[in-house]
PDB file of N, CA and C in Angstrom:
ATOM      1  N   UNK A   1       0.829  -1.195   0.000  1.00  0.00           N
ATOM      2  CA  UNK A   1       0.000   0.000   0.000  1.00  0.00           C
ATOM      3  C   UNK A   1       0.867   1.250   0.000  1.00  0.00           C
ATOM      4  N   UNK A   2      -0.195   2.022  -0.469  1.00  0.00           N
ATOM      5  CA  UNK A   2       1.039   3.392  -1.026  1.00  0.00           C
ATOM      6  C   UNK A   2       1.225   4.789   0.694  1.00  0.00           C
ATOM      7  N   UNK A   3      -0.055   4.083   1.505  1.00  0.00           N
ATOM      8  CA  UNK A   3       0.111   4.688   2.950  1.00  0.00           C
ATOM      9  C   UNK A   3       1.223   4.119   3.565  1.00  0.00           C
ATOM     10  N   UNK A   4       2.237   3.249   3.417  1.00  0.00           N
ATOM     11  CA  UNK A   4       2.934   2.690   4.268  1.00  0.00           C
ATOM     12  C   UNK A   4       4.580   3.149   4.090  1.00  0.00           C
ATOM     13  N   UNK A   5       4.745   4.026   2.709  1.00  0.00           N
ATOM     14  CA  UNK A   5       5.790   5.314   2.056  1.00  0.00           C
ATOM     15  C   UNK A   5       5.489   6.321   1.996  1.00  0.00           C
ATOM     16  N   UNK A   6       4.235   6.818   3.078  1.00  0.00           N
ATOM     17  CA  UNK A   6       4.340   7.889   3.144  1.00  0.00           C
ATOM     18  C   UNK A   6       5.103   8.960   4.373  1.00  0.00           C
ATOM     19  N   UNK A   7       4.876   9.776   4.586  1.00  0.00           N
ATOM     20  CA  UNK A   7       5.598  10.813   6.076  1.00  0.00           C
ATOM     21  C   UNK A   7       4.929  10.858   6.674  1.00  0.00           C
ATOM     22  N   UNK A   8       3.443  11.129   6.209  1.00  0.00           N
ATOM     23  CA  UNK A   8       2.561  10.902   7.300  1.00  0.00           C
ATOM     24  C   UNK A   8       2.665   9.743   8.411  1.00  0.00           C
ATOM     25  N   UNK A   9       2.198   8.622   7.785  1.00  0.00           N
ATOM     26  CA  UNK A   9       2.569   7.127   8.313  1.00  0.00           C
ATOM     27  C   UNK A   9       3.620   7.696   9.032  1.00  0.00           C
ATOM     28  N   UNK A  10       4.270   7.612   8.314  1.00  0.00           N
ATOM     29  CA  UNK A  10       6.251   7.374   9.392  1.00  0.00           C
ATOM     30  C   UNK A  10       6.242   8.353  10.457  1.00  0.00           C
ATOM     31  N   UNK A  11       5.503   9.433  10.685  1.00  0.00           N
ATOM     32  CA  UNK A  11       5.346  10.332  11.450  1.00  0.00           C
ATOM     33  C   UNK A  11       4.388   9.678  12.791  1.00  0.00           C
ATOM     34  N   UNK A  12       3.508   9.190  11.839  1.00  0.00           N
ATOM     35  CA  UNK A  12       2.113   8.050  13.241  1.00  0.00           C
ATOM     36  C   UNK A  12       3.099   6.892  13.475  1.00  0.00           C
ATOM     37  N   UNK A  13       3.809   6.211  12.929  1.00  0.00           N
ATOM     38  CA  UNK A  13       4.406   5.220  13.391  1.00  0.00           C
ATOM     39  C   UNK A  13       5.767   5.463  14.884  1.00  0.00           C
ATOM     40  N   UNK A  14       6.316   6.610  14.007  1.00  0.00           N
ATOM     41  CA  UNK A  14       7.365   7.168  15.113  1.00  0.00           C
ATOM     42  C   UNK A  14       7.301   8.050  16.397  1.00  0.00           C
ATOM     43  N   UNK A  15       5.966   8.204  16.976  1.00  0.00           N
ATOM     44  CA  UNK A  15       5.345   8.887  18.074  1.00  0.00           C
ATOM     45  C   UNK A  15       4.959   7.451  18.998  1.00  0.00           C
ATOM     46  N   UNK A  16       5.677   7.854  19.886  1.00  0.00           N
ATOM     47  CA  UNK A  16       5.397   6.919  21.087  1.00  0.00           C
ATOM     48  C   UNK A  16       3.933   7.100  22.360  1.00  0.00           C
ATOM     49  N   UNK A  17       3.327   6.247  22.287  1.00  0.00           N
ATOM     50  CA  UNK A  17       2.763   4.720  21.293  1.00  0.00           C
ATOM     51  C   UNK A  17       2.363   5.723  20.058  1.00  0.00           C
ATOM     52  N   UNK A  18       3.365   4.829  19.015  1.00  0.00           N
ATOM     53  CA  UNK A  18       2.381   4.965  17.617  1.00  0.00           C
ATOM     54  C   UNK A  18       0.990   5.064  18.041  1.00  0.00           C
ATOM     55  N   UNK A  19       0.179   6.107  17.376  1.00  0.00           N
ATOM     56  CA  UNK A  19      -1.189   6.082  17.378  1.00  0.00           C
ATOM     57  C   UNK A  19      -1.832   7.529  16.505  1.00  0.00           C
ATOM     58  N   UNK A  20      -2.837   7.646  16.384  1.00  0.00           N
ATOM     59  CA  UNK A  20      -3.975   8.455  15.516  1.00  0.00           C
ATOM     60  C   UNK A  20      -4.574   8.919  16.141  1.00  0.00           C
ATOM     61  N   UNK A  21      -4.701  10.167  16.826  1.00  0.00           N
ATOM     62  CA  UNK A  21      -5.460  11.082  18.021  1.00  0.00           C
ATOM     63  C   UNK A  21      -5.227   9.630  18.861  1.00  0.00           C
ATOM     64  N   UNK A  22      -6.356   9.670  19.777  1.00  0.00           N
ATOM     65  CA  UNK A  22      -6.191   8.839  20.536  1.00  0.00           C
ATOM     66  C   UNK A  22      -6.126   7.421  20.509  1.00  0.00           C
ATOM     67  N   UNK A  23      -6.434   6.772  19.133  1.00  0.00           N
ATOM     68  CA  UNK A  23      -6.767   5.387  19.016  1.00  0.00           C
ATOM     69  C   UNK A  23      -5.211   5.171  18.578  1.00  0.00           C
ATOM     70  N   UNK A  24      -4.363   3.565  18.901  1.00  0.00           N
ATOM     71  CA  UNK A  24      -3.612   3.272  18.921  1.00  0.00           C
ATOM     72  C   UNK A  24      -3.220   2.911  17.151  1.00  0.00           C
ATOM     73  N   UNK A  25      -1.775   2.942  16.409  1.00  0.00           N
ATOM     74  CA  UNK A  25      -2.093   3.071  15.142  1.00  0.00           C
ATOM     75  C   UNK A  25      -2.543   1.632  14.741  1.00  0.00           C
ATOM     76  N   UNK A  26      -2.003   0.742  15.736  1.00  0.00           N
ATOM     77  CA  UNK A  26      -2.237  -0.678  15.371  1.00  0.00           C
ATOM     78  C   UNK A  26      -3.833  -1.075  14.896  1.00  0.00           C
ATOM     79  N   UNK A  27      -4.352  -0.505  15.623  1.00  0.00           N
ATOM     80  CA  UNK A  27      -6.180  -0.545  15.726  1.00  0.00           C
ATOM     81  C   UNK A  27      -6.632  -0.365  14.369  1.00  0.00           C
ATOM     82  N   UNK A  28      -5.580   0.607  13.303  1.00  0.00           N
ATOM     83  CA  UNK A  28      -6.254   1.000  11.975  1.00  0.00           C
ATOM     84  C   UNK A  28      -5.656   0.283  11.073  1.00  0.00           C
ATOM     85  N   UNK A  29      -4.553  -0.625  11.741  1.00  0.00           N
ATOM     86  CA  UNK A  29      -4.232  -1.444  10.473  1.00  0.00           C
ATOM     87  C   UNK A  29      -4.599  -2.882  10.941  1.00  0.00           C
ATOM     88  N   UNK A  30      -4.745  -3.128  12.138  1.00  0.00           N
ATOM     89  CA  UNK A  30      -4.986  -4.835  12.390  1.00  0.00           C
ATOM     90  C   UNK A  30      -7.058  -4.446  13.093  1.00  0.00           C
ATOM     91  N   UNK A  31      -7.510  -3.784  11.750  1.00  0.00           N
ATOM     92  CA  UNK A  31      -9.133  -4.230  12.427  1.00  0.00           C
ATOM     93  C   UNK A  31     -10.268  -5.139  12.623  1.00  0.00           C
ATOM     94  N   UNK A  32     -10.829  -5.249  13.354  1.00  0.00           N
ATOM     95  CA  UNK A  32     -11.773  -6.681  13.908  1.00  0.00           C
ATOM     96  C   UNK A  32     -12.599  -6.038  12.615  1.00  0.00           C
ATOM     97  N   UNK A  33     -13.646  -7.337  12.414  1.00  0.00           N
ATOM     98  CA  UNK A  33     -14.449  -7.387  11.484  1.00  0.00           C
ATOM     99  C   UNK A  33     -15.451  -6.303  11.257  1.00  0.00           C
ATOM    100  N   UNK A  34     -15.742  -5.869  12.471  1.00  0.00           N
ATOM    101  CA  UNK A  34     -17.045  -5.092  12.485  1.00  0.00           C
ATOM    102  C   UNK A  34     -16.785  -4.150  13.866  1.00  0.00           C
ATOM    103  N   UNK A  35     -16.695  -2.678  13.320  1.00  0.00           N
ATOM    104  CA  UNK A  35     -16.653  -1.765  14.034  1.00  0.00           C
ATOM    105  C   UNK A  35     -18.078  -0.835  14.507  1.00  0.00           C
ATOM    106  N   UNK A  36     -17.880  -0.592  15.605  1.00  0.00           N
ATOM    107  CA  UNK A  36     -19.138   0.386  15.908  1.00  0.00           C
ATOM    108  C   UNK A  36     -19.154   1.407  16.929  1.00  0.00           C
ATOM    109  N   UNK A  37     -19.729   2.682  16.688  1.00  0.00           N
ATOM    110  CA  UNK A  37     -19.291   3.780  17.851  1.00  0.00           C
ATOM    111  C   UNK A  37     -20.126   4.947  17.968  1.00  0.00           C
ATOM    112  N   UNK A  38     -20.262   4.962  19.277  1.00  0.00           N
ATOM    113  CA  UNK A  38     -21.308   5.723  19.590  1.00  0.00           C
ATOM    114  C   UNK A  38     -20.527   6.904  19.507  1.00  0.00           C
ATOM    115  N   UNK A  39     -20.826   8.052  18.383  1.00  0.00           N
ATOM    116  CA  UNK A  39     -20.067   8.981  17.977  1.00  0.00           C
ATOM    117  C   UNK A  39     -20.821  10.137  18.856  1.00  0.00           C
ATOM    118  N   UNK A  40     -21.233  10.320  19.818  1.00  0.00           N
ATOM    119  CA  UNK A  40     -21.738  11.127  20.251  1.00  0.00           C
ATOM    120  C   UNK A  40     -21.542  11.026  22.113  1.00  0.00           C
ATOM    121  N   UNK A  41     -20.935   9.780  22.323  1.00  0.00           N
ATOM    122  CA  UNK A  41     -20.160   9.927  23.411  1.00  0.00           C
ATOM    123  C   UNK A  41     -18.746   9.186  23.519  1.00  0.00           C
ATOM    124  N   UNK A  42     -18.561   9.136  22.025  1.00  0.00           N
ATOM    125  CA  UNK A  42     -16.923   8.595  21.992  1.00  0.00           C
ATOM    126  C   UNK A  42     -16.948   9.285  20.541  1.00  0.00           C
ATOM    127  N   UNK A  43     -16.528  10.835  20.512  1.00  0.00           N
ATOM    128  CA  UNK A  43     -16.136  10.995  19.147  1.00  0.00           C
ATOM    129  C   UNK A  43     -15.050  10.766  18.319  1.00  0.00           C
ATOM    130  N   UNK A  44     -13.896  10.264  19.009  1.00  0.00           N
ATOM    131  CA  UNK A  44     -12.963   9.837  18.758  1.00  0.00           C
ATOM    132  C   UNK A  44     -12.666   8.852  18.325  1.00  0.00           C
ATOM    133  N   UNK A  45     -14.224   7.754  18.208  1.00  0.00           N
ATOM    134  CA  UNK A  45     -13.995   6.470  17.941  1.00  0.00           C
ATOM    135  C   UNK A  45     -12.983   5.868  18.896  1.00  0.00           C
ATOM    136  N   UNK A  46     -12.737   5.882  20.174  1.00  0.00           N
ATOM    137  CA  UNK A  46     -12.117   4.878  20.532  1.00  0.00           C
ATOM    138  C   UNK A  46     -12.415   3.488  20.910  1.00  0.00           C
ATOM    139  N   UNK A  47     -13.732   3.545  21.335  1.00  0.00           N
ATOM    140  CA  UNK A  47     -14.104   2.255  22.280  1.00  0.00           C
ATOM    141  C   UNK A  47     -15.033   1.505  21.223  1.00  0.00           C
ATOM    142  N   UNK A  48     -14.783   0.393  20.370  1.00  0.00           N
ATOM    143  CA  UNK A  48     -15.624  -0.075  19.626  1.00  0.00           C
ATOM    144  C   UNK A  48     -16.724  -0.937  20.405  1.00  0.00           C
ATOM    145  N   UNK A  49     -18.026  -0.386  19.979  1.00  0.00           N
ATOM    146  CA  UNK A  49     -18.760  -1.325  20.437  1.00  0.00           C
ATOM    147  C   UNK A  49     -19.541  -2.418  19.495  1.00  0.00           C
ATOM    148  N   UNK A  50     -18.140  -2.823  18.489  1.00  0.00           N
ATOM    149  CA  UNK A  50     -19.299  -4.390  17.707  1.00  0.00           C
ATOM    150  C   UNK A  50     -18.721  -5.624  18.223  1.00  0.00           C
ATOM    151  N   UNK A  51     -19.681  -5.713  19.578  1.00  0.00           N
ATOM    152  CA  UNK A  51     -19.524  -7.247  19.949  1.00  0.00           C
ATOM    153  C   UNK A  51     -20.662  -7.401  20.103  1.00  0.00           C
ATOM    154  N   UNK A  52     -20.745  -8.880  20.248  1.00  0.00           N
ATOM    155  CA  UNK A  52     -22.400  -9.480  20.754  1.00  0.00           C
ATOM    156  C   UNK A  52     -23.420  -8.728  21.244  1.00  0.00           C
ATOM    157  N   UNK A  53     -23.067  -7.802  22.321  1.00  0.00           N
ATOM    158  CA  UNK A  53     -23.871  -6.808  22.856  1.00  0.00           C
ATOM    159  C   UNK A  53     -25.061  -6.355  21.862  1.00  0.00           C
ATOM    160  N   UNK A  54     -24.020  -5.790  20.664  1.00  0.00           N
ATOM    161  CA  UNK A  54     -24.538  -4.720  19.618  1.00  0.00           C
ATOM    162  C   UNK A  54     -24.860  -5.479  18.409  1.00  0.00           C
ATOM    163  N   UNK A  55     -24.875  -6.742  18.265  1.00  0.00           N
ATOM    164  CA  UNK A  55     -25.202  -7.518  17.087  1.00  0.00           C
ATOM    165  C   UNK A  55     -26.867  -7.412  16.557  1.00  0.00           C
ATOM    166  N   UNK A  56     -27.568  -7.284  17.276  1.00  0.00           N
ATOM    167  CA  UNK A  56     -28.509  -6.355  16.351  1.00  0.00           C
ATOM    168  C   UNK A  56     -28.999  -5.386  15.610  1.00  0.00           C
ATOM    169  N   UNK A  57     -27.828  -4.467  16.660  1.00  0.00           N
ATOM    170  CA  UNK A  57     -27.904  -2.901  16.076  1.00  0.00           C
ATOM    171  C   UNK A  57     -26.532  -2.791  14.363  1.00  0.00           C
ATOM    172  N   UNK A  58     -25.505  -4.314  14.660  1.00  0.00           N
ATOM    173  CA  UNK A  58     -24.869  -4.290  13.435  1.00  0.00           C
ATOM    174  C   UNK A  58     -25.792  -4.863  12.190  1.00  0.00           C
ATOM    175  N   UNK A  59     -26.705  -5.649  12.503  1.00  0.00           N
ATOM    176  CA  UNK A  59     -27.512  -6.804  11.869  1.00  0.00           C
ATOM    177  C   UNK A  59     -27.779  -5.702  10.758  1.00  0.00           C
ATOM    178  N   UNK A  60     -28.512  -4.699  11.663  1.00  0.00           N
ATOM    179  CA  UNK A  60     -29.591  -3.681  11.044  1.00  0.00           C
ATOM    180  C   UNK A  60     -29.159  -2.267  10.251  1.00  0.00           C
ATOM    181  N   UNK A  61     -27.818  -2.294  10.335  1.00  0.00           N
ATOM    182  CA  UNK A  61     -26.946  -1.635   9.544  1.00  0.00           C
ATOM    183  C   UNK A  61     -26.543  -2.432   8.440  1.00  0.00           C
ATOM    184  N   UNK A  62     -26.148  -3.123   8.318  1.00  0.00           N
ATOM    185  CA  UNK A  62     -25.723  -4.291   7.286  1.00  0.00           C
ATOM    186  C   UNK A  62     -26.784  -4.305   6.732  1.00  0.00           C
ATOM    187  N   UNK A  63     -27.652  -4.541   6.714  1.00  0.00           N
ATOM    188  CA  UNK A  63     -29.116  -4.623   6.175  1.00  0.00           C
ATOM    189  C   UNK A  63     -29.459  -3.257   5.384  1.00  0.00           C
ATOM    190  N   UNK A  64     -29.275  -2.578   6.041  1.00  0.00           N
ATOM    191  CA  UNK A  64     -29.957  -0.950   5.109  1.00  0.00           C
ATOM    192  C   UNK A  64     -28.960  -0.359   4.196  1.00  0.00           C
ATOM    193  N   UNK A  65     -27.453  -1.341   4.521  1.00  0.00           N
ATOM    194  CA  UNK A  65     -26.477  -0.719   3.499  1.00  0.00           C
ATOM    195  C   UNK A  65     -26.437  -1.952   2.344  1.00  0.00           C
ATOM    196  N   UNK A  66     -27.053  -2.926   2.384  1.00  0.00           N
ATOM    197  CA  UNK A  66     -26.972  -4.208   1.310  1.00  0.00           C
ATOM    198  C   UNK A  66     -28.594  -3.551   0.444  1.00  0.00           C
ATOM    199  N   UNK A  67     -29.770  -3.080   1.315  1.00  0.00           N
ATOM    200  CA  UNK A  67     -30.522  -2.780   0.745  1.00  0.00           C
ATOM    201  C   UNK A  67     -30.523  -1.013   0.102  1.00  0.00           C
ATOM    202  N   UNK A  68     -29.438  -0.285   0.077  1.00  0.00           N
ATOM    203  CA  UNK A  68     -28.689   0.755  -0.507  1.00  0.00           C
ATOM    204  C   UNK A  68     -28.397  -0.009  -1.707  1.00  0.00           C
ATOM    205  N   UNK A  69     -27.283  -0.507  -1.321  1.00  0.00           N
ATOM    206  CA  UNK A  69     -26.604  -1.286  -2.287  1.00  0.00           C
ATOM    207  C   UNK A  69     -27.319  -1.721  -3.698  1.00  0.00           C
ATOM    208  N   UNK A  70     -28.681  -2.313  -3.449  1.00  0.00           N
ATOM    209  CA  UNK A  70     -29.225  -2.895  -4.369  1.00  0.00           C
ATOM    210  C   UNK A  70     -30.276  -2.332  -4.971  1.00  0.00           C
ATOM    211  N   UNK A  71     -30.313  -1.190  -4.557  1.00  0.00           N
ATOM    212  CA  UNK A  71     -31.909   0.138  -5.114  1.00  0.00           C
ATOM    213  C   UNK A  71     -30.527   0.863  -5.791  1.00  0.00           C
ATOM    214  N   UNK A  72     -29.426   1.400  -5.652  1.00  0.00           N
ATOM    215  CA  UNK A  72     -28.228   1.730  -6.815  1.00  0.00           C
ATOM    216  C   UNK A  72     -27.672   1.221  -7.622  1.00  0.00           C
ATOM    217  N   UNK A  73     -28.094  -0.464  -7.498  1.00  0.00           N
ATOM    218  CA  UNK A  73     -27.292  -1.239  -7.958  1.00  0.00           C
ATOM    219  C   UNK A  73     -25.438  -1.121  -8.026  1.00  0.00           C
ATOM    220  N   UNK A  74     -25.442  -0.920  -7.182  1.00  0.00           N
ATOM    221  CA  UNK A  74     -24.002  -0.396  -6.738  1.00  0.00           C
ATOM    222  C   UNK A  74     -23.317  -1.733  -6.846  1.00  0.00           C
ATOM    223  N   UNK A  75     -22.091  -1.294  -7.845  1.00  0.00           N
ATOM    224  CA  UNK A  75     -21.510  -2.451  -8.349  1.00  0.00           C
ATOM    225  C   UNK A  75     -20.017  -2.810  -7.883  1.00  0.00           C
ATOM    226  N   UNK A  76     -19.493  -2.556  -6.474  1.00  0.00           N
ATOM    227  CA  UNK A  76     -19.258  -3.488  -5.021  1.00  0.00           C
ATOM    228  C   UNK A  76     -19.475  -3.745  -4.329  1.00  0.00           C
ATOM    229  N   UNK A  77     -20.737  -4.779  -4.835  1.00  0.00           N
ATOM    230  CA  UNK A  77     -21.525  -5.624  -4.321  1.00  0.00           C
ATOM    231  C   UNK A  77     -20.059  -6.891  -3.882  1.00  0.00           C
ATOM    232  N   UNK A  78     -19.529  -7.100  -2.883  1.00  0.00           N
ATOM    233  CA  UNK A  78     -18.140  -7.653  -2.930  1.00  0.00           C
ATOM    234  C   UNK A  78     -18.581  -9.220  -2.442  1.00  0.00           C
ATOM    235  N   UNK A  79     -18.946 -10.621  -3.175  1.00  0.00           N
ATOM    236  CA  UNK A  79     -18.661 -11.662  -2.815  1.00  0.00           C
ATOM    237  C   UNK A  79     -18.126 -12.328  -3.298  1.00  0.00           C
ATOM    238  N   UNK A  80     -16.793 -13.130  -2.207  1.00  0.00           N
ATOM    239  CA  UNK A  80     -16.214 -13.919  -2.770  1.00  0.00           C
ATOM    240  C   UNK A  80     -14.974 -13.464  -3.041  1.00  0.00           C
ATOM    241  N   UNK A  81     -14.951 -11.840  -2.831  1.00  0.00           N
ATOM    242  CA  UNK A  81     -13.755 -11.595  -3.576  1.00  0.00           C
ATOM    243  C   UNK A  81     -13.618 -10.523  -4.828  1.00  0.00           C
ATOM    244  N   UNK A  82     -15.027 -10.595  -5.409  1.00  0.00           N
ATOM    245  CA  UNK A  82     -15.192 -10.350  -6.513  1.00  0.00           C
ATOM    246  C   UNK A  82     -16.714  -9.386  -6.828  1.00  0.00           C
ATOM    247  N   UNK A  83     -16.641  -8.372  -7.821  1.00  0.00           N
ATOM    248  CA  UNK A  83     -17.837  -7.816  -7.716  1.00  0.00           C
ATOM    249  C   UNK A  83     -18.901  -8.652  -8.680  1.00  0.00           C
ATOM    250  N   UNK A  84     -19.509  -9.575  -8.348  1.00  0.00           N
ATOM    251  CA  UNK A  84     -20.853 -10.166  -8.976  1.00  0.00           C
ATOM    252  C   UNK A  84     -21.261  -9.551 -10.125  1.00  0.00           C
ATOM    253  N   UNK A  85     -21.912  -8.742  -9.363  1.00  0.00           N
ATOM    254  CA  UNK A  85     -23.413  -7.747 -10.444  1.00  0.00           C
ATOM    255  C   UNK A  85     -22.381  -7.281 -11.356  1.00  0.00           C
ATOM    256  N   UNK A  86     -21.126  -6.446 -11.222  1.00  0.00           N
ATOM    257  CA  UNK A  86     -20.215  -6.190 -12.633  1.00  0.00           C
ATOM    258  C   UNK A  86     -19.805  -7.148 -13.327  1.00  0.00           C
ATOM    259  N   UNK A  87     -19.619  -8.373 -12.958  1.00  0.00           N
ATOM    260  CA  UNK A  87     -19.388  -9.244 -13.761  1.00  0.00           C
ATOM    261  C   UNK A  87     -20.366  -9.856 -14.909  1.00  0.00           C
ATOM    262  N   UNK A  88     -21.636  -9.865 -13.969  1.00  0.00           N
ATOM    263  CA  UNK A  88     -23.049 -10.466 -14.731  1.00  0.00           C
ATOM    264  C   UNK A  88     -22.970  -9.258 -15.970  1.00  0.00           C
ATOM    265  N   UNK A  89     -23.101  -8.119 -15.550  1.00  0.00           N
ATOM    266  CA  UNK A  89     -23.652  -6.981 -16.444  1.00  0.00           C
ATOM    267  C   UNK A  89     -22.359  -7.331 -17.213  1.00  0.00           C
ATOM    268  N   UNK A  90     -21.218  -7.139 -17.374  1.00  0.00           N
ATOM    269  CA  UNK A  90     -19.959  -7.431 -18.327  1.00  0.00           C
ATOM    270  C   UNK A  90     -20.343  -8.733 -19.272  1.00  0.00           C
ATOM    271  N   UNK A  91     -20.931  -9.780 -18.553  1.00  0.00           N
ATOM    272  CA  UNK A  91     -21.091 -10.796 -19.227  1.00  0.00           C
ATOM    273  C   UNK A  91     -22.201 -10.740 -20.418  1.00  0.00           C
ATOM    274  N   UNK A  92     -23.129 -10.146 -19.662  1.00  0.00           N
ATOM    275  CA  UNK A  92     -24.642  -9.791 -20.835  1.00  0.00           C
ATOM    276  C   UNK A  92     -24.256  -8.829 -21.606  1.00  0.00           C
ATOM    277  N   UNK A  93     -23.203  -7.991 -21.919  1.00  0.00           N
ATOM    278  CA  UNK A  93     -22.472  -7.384 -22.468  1.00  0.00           C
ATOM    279  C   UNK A  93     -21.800  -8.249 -23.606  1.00  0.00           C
ATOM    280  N   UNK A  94     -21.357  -9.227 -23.234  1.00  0.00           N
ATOM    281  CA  UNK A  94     -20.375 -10.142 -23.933  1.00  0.00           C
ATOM    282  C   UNK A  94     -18.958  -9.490 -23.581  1.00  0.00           C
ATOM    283  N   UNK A  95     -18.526  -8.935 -22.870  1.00  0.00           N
ATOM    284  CA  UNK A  95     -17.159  -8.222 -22.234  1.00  0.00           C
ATOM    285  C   UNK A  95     -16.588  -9.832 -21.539  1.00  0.00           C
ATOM    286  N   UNK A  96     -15.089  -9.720 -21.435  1.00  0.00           N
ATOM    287  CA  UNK A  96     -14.652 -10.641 -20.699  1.00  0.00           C
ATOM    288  C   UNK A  96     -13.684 -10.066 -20.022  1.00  0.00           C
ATOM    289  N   UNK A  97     -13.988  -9.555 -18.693  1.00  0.00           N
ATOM    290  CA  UNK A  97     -12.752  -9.064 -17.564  1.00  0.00           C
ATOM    291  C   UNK A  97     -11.217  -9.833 -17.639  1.00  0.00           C
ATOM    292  N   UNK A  98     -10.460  -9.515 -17.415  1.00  0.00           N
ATOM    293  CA  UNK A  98      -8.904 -10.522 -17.544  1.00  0.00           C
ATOM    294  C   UNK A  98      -9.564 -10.924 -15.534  1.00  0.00           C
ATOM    295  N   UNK A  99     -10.211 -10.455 -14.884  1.00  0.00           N
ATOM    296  CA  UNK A  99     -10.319 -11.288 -13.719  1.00  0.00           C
ATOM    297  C   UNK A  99     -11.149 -12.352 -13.808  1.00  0.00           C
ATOM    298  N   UNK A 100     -12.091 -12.043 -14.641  1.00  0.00           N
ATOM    299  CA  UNK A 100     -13.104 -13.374 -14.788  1.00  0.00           C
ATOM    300  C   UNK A 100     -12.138 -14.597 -15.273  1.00  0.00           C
ATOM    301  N   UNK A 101     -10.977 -14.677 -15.704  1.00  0.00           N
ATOM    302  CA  UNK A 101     -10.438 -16.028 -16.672  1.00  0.00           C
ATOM    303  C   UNK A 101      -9.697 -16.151 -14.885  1.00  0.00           C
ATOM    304  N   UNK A 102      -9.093 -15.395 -14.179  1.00  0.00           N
ATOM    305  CA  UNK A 102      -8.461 -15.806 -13.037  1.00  0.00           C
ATOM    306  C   UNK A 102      -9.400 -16.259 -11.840  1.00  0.00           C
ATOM    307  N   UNK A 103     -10.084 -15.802 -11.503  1.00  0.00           N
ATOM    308  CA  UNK A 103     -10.959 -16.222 -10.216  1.00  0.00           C
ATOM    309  C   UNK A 103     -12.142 -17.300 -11.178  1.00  0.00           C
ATOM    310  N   UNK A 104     -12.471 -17.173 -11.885  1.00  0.00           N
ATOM    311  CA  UNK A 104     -14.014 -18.396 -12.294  1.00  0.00           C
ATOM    312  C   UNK A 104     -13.489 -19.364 -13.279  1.00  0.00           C
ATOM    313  N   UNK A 105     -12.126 -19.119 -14.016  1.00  0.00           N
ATOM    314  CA  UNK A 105     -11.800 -20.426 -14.960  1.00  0.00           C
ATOM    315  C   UNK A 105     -12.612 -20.231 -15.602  1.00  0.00           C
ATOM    316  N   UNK A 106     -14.079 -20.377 -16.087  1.00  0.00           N
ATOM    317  CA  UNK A 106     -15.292 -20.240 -16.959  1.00  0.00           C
ATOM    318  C   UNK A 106     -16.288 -19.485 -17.283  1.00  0.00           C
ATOM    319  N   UNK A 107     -17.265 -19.779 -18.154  1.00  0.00           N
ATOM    320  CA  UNK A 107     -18.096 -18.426 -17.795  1.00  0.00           C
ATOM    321  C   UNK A 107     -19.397 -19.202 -17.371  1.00  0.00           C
ATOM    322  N   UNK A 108     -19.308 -20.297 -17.067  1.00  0.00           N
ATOM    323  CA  UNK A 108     -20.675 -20.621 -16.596  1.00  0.00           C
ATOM    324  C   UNK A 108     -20.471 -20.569 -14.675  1.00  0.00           C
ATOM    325  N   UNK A 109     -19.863 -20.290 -14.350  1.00  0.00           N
ATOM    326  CA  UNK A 109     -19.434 -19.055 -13.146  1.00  0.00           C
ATOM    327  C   UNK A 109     -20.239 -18.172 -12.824  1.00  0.00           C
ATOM    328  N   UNK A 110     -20.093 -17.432 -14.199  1.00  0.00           N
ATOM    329  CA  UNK A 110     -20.721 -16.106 -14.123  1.00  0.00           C
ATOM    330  C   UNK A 110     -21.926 -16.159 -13.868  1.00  0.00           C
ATOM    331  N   UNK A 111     -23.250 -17.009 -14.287  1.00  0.00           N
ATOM    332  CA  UNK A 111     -24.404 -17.382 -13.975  1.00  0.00           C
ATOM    333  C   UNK A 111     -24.912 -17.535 -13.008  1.00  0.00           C
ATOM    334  N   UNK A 112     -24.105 -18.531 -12.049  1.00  0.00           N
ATOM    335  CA  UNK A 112     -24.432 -18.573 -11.126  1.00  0.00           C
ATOM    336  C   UNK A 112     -24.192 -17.590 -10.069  1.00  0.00           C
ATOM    337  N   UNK A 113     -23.306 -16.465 -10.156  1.00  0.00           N
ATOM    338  CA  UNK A 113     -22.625 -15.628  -9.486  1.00  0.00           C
ATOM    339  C   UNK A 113     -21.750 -16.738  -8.049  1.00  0.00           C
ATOM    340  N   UNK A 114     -21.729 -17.766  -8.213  1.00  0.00           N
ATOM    341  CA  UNK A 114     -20.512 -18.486  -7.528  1.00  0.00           C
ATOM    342  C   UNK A 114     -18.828 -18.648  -7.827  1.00  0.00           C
ATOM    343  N   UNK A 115     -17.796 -18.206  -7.174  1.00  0.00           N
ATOM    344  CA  UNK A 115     -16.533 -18.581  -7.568  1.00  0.00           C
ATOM    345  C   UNK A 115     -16.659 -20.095  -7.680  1.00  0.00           C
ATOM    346  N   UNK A 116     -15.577 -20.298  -8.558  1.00  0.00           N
ATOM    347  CA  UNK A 116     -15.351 -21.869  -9.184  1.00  0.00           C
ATOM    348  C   UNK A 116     -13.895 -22.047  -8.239  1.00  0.00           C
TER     349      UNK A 116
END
């Protein structure tokens, strides 16, 4: 990554503890799956709250951004690795991505929107 030659970086890295206002720098490069923060009594984002606790309140975010996602048809739609819906639409196109021959081997792949 092109953040990891920069001065900035080397500047957050070389401040003891490395860190980003208050959150530690490690936190922004080694992150848990699912972040969450009550920005209105942690504006700083420090204290993540996506654990079990909050797994409904992530459920229901995930949900209104997949159903975003699909009233734009917003095309990183990301499974697998790979953006689906650009691939399908490339395919009904008759287009052939140089990623489609690397990740699906085929194009009857593409149909199913499953990696091979």
């Amino acid at each position: 990554m092109d953040v990891y030659a920069s001065l900035s970086f080397e500047a957050m890295r070389n401040t003891s503890p490395p860190s980003i206002g208050k959150r530690p720098l490690k936190s922004y490069i080694c992150r848990p799956p699912e972040e969450l923060y009550d920005l209105e009594a942690d504006s700083e984002e420090v204290h993540n709250l996506g654990t079990l606790e909050y797994d409904s309140v992530l459920k229901q975010m995930w949900e209104a951004v997949e159903k975003w996602q699909m009233e734009t048809k917003d095309l990183w739609l990301w499974k697998d690795g790979v953006s689906v819906q650009r691939f399908k639409e490339m395919d009904m196109r008759g287009m052939e991505p140089y990623i489609e021959l690397v990740l699906f081997g085929d194009r009857s792949a593409l149909a199913t929107g499953i990696a091979v």
